[in-house]
Protein backbone atom coordinates (compact mmCIF):
# COMPACT_ATOMS: atom_id res chain seq x y z
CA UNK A 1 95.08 95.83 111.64
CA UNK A 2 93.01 94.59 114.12
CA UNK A 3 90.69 91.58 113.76
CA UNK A 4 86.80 92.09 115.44
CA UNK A 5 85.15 88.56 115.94
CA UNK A 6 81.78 89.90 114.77
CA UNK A 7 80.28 92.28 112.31
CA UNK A 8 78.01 94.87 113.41
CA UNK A 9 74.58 94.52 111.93
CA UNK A 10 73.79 97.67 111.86
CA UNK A 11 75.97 98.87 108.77
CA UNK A 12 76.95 96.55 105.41
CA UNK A 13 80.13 96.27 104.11
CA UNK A 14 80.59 98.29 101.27
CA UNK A 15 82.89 95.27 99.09
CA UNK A 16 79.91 93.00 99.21
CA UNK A 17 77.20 95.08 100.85
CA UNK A 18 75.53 92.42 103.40
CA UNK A 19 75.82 92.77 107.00
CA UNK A 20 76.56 88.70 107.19
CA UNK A 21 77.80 87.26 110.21
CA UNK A 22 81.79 87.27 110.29
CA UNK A 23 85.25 88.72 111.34
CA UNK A 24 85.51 92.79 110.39
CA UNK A 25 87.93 95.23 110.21
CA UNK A 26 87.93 98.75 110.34
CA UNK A 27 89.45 100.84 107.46
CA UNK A 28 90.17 104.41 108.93
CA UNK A 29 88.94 107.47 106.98
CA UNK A 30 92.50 109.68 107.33
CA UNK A 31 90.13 112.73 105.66
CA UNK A 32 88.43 112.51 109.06
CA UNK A 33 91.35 112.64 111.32
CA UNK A 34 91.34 115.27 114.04
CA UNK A 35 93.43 114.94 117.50
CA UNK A 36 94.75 111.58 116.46
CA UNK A 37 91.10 109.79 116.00
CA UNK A 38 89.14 109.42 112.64
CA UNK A 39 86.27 107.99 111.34
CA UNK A 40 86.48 104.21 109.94
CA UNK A 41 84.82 101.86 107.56
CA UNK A 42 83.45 98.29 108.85
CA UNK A 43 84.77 95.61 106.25
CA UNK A 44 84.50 92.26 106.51
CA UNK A 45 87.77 90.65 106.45
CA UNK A 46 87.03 87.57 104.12
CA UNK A 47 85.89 89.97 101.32
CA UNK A 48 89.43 91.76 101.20
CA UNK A 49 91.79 91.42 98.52
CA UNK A 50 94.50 93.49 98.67
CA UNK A 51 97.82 94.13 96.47
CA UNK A 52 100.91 96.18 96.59
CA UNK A 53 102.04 98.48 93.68
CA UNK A 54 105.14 99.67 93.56
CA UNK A 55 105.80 102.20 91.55
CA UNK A 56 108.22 103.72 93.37
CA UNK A 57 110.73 102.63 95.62
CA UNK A 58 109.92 105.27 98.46
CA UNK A 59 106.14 105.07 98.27
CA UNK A 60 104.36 101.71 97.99
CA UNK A 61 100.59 101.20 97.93
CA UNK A 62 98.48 98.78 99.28
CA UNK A 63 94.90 98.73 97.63
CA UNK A 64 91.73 96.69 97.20
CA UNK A 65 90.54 96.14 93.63
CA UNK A 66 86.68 95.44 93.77
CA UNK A 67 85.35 94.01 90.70
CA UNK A 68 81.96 95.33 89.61
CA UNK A 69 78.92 92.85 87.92
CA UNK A 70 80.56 94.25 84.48
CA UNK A 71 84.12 92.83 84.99
């Protein structure tokens, strides 16, 4: 994944929705994907939390739980 030194303004990340200075990532949209290119997702790279579940042995799953106001 790589690591961009600045966060583009223009858009908020959608884990803590601010546009705040800081390093981003993008997270591609596969749904998107035509000719080897897709859409992506600006995230800023402090606000990720990720985990692994493995279910199954052949198929693991890296995923981001975002906790809501409620939680």
């Amino acid at each position: 994944m790589r690591i961009f030194e600045g966060f583009n303004q223009s858009t908020n990340c959608p884990i803590c929705r601010t546009n705040k200075e800081g390093k981003a990532v993008l997270l591609p949209d596969y749904s998107t994907e035509k000719d080897g290119n897709c859409e992506a997702t600006q995230v800023h790279l402090d606000c990720l939390d990720l985990a692994i579940a493995k279910n199954d042995p052949d198929n693991n799953v890296i995923y981001q739980y975002i906790k809501t106001k409620e939680d």
